[in-house]
Protein backbone atom coordinates (compact mmCIF):
# COMPACT_ATOMS: atom_id res chain seq x y z
CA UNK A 1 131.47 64.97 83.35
CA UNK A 2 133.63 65.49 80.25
CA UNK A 3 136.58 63.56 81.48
CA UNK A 4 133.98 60.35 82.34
CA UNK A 5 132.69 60.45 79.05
CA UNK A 6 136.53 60.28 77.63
CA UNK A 7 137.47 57.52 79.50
CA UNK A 8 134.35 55.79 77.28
CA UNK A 9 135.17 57.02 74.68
CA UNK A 10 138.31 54.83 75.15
CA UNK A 11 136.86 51.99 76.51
CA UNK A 12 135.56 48.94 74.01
CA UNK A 13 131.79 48.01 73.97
CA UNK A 14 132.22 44.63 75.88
CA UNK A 15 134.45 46.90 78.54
CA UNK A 16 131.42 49.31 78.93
CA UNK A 17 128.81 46.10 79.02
CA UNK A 18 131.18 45.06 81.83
CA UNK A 19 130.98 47.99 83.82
CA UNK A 20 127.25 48.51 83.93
CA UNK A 21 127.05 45.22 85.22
CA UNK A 22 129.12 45.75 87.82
CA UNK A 23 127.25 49.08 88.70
CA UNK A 24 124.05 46.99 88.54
CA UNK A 25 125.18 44.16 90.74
CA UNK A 26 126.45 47.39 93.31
CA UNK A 27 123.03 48.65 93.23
CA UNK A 28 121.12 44.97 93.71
CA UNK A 29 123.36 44.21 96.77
CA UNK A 30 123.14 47.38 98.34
CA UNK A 31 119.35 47.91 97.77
CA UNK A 32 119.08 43.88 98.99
CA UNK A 33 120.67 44.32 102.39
CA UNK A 34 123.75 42.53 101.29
CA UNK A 35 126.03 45.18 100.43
CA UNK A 36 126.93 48.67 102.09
CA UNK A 37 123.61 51.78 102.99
CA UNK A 38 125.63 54.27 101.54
CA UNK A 39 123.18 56.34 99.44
CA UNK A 40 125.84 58.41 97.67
CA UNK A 41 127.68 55.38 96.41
CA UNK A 42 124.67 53.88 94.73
CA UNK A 43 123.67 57.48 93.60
CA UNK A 44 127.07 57.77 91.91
CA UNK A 45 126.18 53.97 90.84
CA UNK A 46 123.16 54.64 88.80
CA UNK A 47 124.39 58.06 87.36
CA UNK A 48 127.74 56.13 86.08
CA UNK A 49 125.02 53.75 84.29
CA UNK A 50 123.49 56.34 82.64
CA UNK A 51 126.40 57.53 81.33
CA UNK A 52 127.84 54.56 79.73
CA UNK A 53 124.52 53.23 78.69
CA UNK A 54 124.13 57.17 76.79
CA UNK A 55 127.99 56.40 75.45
CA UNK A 56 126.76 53.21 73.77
CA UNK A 57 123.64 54.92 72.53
CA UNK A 58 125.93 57.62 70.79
CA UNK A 59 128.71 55.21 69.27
CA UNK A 60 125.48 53.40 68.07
CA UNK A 61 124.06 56.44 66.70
CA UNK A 62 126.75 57.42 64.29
């Protein structure tokens, strides 16, 4: 989990924004019937969410 956050860390605001939108639209087409029924992948989905969304919250924070 360490190394995930890192690559954040890196990563710009707007690149982070980016990337949980992605996640989202994952998550809407798979829960929609349009996309794949792999329950891990939109597992994975919402927990990579949570951790950008908690990077933001911490740049935001100091």
């Amino acid at each position: 989990m360490t190394n995930v956050m890192e690559q954040f860390e890196k990563m710009t605001e707007a690149d982070i924004a980016k990337f949980v939108t992605e996640k989202r639209e994952l998550i809407q087409s798979a829960r929609f019937g349009t996309g794949s029924t792999d329950v891990k992948a939109q597992r994975a989905a919402k927990r990579d969410i949570a951790r950008a969304l908690t990077a933001l919250r911490m740049r935001a924070a100091k």
